[in-house]
Protein backbone atom coordinates (compact mmCIF):
# COMPACT_ATOMS: atom_id res chain seq x y z
CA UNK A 1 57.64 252.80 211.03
CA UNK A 2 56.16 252.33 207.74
CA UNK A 3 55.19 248.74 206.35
CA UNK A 4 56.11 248.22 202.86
CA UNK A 5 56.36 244.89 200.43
CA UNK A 6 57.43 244.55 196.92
CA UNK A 7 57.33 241.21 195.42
CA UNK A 8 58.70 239.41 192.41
CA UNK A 9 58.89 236.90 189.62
CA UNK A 10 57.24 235.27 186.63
CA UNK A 11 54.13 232.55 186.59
CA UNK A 12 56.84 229.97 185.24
CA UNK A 13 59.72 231.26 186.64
CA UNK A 14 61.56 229.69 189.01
CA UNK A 15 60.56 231.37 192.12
CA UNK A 16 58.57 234.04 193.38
CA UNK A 17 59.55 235.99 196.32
CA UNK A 18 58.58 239.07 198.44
CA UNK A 19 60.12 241.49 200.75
CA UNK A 20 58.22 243.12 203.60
CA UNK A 21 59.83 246.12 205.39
CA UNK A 22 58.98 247.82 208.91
CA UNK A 23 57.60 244.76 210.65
CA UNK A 24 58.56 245.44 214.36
CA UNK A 25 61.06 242.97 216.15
CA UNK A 26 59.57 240.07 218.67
CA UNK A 27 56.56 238.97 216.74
CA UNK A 28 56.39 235.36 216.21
CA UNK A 29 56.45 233.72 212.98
CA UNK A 30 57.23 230.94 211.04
CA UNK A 31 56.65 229.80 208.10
CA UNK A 32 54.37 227.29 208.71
CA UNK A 33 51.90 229.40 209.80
CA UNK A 34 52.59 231.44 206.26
CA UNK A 35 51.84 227.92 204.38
CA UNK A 36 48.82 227.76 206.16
CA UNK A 37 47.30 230.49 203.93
CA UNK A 38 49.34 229.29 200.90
CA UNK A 39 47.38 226.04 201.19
CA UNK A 40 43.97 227.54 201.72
CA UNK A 41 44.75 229.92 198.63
CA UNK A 42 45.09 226.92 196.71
CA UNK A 43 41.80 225.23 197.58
CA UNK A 44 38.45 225.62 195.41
CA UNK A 45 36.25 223.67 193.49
CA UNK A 46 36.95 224.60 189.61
CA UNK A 47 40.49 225.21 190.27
CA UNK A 48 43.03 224.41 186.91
CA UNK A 49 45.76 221.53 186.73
CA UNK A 50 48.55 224.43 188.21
CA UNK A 51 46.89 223.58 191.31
CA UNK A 52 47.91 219.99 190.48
CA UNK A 53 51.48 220.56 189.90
CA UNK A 54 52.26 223.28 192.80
CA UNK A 55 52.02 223.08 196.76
CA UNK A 56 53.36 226.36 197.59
CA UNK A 57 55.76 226.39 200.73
CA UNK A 58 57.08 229.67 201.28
CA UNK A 59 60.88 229.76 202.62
CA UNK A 60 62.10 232.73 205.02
CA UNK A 61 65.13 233.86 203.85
CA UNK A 62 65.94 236.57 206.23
CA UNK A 63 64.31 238.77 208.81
CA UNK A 64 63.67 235.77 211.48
CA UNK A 65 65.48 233.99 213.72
CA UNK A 66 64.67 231.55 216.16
CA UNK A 67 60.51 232.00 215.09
CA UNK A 68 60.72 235.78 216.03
CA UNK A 69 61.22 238.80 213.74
CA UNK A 70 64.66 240.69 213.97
CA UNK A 71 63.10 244.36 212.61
CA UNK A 72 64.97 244.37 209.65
CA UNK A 73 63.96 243.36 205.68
CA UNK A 74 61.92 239.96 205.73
CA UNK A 75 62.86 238.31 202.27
CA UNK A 76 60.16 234.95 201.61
CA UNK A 77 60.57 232.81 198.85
CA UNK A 78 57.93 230.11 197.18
CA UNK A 79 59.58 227.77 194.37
CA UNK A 80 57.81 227.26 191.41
CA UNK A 81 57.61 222.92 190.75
CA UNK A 82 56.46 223.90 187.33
CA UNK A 83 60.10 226.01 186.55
CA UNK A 84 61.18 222.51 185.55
CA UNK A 85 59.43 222.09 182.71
CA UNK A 86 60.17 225.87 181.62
CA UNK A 87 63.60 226.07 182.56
CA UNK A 88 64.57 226.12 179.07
CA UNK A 89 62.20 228.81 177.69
CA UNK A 90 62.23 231.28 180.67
CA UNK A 91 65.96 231.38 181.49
CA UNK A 92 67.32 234.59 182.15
CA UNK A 93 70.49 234.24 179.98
CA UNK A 94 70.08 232.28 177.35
CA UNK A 95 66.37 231.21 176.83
CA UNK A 96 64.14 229.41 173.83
CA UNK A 97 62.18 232.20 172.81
CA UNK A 98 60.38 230.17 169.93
CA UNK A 99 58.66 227.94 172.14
CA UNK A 100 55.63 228.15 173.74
CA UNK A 101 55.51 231.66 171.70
CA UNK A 102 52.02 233.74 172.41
CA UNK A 103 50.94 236.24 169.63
CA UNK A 104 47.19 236.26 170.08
CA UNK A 105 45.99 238.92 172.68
CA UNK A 106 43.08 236.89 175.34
CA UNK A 107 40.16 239.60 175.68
CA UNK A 108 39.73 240.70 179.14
CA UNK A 109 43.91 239.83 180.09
CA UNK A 110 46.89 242.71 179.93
CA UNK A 111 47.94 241.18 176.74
CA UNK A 112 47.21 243.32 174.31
CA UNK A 113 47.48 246.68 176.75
CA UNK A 114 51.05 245.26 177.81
CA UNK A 115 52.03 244.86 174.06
CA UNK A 116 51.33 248.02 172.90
CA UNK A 117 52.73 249.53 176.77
CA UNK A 118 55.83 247.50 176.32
CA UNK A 119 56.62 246.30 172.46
CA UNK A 120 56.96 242.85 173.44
CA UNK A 121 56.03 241.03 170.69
CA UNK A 122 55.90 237.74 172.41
CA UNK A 123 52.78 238.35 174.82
CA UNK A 124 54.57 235.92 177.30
CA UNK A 125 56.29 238.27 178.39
CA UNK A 126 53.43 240.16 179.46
CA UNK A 127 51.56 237.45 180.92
CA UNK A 128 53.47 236.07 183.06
CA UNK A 129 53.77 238.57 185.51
CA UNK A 130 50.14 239.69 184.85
CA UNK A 131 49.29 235.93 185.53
CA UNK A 132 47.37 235.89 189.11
CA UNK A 133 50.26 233.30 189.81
CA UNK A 134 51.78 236.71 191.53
CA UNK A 135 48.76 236.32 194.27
CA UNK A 136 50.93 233.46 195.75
CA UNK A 137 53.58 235.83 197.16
CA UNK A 138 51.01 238.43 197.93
CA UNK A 139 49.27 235.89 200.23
CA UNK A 140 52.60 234.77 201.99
CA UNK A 141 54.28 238.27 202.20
CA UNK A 142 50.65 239.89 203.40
CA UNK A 143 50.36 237.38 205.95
CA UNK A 144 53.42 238.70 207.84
CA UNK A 145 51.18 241.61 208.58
CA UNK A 146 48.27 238.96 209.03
CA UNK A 147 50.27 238.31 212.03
CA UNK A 148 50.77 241.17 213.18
CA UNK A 149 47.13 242.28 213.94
CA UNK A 150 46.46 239.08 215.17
CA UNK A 151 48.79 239.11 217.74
CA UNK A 152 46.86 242.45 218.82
CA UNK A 153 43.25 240.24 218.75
CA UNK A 154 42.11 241.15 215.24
CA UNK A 155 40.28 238.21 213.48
CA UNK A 156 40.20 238.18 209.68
CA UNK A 157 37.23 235.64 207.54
CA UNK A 158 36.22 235.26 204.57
CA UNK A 159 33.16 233.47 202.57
CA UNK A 160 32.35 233.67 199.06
CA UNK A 161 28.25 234.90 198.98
CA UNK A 162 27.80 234.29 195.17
CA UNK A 163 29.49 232.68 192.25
CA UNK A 164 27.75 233.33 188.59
CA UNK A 165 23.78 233.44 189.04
CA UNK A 166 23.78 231.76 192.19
CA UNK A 167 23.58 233.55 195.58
CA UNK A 168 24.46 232.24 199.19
CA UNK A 169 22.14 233.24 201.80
CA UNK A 170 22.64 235.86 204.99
CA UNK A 171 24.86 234.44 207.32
CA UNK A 172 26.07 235.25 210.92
CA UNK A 173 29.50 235.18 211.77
CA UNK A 174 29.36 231.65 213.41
CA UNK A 175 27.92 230.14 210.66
CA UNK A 176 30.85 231.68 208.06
CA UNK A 177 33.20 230.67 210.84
CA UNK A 178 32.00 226.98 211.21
CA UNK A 179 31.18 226.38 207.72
CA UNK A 180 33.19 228.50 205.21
CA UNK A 181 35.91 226.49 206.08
CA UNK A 182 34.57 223.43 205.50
CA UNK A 183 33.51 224.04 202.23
CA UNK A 184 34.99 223.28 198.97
CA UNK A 185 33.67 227.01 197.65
CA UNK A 186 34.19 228.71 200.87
CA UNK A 187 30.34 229.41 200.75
CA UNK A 188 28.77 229.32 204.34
CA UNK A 189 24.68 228.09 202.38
CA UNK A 190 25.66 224.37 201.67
CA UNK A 191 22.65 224.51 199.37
CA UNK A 192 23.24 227.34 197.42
CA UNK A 193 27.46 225.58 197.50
CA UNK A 194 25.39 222.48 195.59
CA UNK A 195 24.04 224.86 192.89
CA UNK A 196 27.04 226.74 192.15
CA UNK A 197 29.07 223.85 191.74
CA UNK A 198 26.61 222.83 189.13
CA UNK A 199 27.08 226.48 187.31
CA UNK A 200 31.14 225.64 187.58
CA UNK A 201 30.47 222.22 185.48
CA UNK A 202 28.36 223.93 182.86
CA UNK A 203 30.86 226.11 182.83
CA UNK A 204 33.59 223.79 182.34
CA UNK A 205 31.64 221.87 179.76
CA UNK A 206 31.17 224.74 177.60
CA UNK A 207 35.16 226.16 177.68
CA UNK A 208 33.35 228.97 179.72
CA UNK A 209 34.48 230.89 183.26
CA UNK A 210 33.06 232.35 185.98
CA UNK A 211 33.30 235.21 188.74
CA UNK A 212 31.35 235.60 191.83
CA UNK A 213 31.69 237.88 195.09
CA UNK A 214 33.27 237.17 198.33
CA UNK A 215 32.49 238.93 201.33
CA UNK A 216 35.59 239.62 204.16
CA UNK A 217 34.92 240.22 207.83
CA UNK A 218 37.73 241.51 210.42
CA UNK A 219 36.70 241.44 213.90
CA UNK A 220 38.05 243.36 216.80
CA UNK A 221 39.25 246.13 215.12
CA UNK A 222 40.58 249.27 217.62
CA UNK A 223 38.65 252.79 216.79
CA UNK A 224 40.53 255.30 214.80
CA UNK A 225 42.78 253.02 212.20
CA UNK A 226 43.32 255.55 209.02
CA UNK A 227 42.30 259.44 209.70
CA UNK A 228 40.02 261.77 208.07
CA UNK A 229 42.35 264.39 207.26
CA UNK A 230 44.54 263.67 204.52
CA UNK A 231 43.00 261.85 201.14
CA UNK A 232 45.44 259.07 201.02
CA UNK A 233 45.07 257.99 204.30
CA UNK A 234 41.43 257.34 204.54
CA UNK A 235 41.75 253.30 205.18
CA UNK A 236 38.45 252.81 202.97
CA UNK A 237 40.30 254.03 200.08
CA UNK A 238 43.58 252.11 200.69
CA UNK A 239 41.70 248.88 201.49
CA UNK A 240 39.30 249.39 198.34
CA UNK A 241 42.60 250.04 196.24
CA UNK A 242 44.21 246.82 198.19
CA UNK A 243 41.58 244.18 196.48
CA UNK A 244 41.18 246.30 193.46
CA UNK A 245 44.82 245.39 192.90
CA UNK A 246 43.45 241.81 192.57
CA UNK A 247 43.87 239.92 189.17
CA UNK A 248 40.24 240.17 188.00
CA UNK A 249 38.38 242.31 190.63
CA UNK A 250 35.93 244.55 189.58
CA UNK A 251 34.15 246.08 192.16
CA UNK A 252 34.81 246.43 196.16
CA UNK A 253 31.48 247.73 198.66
CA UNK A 254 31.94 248.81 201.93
CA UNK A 255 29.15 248.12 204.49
CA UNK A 256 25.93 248.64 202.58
CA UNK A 257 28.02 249.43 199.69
CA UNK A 258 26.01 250.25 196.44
CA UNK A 259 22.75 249.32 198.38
CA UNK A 260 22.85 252.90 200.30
CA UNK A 261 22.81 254.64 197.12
CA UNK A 262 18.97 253.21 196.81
CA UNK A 263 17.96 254.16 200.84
CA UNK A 264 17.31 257.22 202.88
CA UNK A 265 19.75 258.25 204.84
CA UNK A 266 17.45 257.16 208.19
CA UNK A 267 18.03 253.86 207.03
CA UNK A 268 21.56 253.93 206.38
CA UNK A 269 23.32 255.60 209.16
CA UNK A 270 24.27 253.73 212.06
CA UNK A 271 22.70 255.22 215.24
CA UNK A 272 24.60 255.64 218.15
CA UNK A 273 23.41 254.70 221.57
CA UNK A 274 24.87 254.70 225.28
CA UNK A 275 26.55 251.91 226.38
CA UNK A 276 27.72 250.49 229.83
CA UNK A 277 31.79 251.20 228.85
CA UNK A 278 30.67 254.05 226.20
CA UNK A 279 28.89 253.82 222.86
CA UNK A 280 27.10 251.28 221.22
CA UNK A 281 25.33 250.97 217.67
CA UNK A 282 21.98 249.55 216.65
CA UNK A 283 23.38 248.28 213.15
CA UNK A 284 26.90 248.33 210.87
CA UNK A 285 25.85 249.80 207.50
CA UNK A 286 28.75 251.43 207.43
CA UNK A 287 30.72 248.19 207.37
CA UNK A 288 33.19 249.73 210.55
CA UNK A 289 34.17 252.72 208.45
CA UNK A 290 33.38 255.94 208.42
CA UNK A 291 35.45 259.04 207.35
CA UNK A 292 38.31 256.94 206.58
CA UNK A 293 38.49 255.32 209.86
CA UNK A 294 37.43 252.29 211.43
CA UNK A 295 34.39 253.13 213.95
CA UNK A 296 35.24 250.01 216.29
CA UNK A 297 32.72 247.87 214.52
CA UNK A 298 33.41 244.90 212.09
CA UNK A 299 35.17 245.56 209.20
CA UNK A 300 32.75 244.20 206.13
CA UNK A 301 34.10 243.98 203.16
CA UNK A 302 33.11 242.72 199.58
CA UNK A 303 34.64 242.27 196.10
CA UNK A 304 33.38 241.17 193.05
CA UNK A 305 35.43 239.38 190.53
CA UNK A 306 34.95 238.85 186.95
CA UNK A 307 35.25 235.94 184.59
CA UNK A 308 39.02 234.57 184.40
CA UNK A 309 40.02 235.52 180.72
CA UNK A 310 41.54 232.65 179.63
CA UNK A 311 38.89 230.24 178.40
CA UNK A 312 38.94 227.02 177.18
CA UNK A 313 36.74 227.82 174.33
CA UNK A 314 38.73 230.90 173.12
CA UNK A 315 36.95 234.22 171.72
CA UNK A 316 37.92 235.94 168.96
CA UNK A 317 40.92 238.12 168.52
CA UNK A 318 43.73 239.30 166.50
CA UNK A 319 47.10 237.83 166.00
CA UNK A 320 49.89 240.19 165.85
CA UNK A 321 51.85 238.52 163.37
CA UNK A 322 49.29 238.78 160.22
CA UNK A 323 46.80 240.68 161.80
CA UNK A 324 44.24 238.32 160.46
CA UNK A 325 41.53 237.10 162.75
CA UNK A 326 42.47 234.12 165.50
CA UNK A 327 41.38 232.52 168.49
CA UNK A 328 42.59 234.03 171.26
CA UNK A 329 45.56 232.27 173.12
CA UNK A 330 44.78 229.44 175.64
CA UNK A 331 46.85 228.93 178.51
CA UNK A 332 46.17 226.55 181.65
CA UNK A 333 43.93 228.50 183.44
CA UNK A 334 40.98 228.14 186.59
CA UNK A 335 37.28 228.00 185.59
CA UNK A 336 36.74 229.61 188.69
CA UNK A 337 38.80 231.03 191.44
CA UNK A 338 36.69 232.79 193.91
CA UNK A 339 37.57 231.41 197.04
CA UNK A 340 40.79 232.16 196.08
CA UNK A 341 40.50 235.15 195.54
CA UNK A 342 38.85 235.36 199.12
CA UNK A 343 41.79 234.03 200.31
CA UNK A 344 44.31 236.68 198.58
CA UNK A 345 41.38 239.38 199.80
CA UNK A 346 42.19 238.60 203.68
CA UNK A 347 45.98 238.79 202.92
CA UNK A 348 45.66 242.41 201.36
CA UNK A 349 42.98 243.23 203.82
CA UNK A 350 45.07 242.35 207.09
CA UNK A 351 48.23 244.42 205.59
CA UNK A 352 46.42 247.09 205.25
CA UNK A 353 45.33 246.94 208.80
CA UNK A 354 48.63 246.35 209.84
CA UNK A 355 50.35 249.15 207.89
CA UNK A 356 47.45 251.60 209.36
CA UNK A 357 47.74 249.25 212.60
CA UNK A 358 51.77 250.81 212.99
CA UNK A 359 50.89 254.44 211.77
CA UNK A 360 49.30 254.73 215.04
CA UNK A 361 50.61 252.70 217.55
CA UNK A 362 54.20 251.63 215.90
CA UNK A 363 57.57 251.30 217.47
CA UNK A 364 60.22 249.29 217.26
CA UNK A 365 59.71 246.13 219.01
CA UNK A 366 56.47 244.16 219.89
CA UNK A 367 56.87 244.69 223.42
CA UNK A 368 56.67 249.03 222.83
CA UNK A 369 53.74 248.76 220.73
CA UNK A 370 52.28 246.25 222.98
CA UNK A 371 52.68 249.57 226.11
CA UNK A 372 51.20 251.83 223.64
CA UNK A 373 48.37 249.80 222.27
CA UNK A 374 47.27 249.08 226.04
């Protein structure tokens, strides 16, 4: 059975929601364990005054009953606090279209694409559904399949290993594990944490943003997720495509990433040795994939994210009224949302895995798979 989600709504809207098809019937679930990653998504130092105003809860509006999935369409919802204060100017009937009016395209945003795409004229109504607000039902619908490949042992981090001009150090899974989570950045090097919360103030003083790169980790991970003969199935490619669909990422590596462009290939590939219940390897520079499917190692990850585009200190642009020269538009915005992105990085990560998880051992209910994946 195929997994599938679609989700919906505007930034100031008054709800998101998602739908996830092909989730088998049995697993557990409940929404608190959904909120869970709503909360963490929410967390960061240099987060905007949104993150003030909302505590996502996501509501299960079908699909689960008695904290197990049925098999059919699970429909979530997450209420927007905000839609109270916008109620007037994003109504779907009648709706104040004056207010809050955006004509100035922000470099780096879909503004200016979306208005010449689209021939909206108000850029609002490109923005808010460009707006990473959408990440919110990305993380709770992509959990479902978070879930999933838990509940078949896979283990999914995340740290962020650099934020502006300041790098984290190398660290081993334990360390990520113990002290990711109790940082404010996500960032396992509590010194280089101190130093790049200094870069987000300067940052913030000036009107400025910043990006960084977060590194994700999946552990446990059977041999022979995604398959090497079809294009489109290669899971490197889908999960690559997965965080590029990220507001504001850039870049994705795989294992060594753009690193083994610089080596020989002795020092790349991962030699393969004899083990005690089969095969072992000496190193993972292929970050657990290789041909399009995972080798059995751990999944390594990382994305690099740019600059958010709205900035407090606006750049120059164009208004579409006159088409005289403006500042470009200024909405509430992050001045840097890394380990958030992280966050929204595991979500598309683990439904990935899931969806290639189901191509090759799915059924029905929990209990099938569970005789096939033994």
């Amino acid at each position: 059975m195929m997994l599938r989600y679609l989700t919906a709504g505007e930034s100031h809207g008054p709800a998101l929601t998602a739908i996830i098809e092909g989730m088998p019937a049995g697993l557990d679930l409940s929404a608190d364990y959904i909120n869970r990653q709503l909360a963490r998504r929410q967390q960061g130092y240099g987060r905007g005054g949104r993150m003030k105003i909302e505590t996502d809860q996501a509501e299960i509006l079908s699909g689960v009953r008695g904290g197990k999935t049925l098999g059919g369409p699970i429909c979530l919802q997450i209420r927007n606090k905000d839609w109270s204060n916008w109620s007037a100017i994003m109504a779907s009937g009648e709706a104040d279209l004056a207010s809050r009016r955006v004509t100035v395209p922000r470099p780096g945003h879909g503004d200016l694409a979306g208005h010449i795409k689209y021939g909206h004229e108000d850029l609002r109504n490109i923005l808010e559904r460009a707006s990473a607000r959408e990440t919110a039902a990305r993380v709770a619908v992509c959990t479902v399949g978070r879930r999933l490949i838990e509940h078949f042992g896979m283990e999914v981090y995340s740290h962020v290993i650099q934020i502006g001009s300041v790098k984290a150090q190398p660290a081993g899974l334990p360390e990520i594990i113990d002290r990711a989570a109790q940082s404010e950045l996500f960032c396992a090097d509590p010194d280089a944490e101190a130093r790049m919360k200094q870069e987000i103030d300067q940052a913030r003083a000036l009107g400025d943003s910043l990006g960084g790169i977060f590194e994700i980790i999946v552990c446990n991970v059977p041999v022979g997720l995604g398959s090497h003969v079809h294009w489109d199935r290669k899971l490197d490619g889908r999960l690559a495509g997965a965080l590029m669909s990220i507001q504001a990422i850039k870049g994705v590596e795989i294992g060594l990433g753009f690193a083994a462009a610089t080596l020989p290939g002795s020092k790349v590939h991962d030699e393969i040795f004899a083990g005690e219940s089969g095969f072992k390897r000496g190193s993972n520079n292929a970050g657990g994939l290789e041909a399009g499917m995972t080798n059995g190692q751990q999944l390594v990850l990382r994305a690099a994210m740019k600059p958010i585009a709205t900035l407090y200190n606006p750049l120059r642009s164009v208004s579409l009224e006159s088409g005289e020269a403006a500042e470009a538009a200024v909405e509430r915005s992050d001045i840097c949302a890394v380990p958030a992105a992280a966050v929204v990085g595991e979500a598309v990560t683990a439904f990935e895995l899931a969806s290639a998880f189901m191509e090759k051992y799915g059924g029905d209910s929990i209990s099938e798979i569970e005789k096939r994946f033994r």
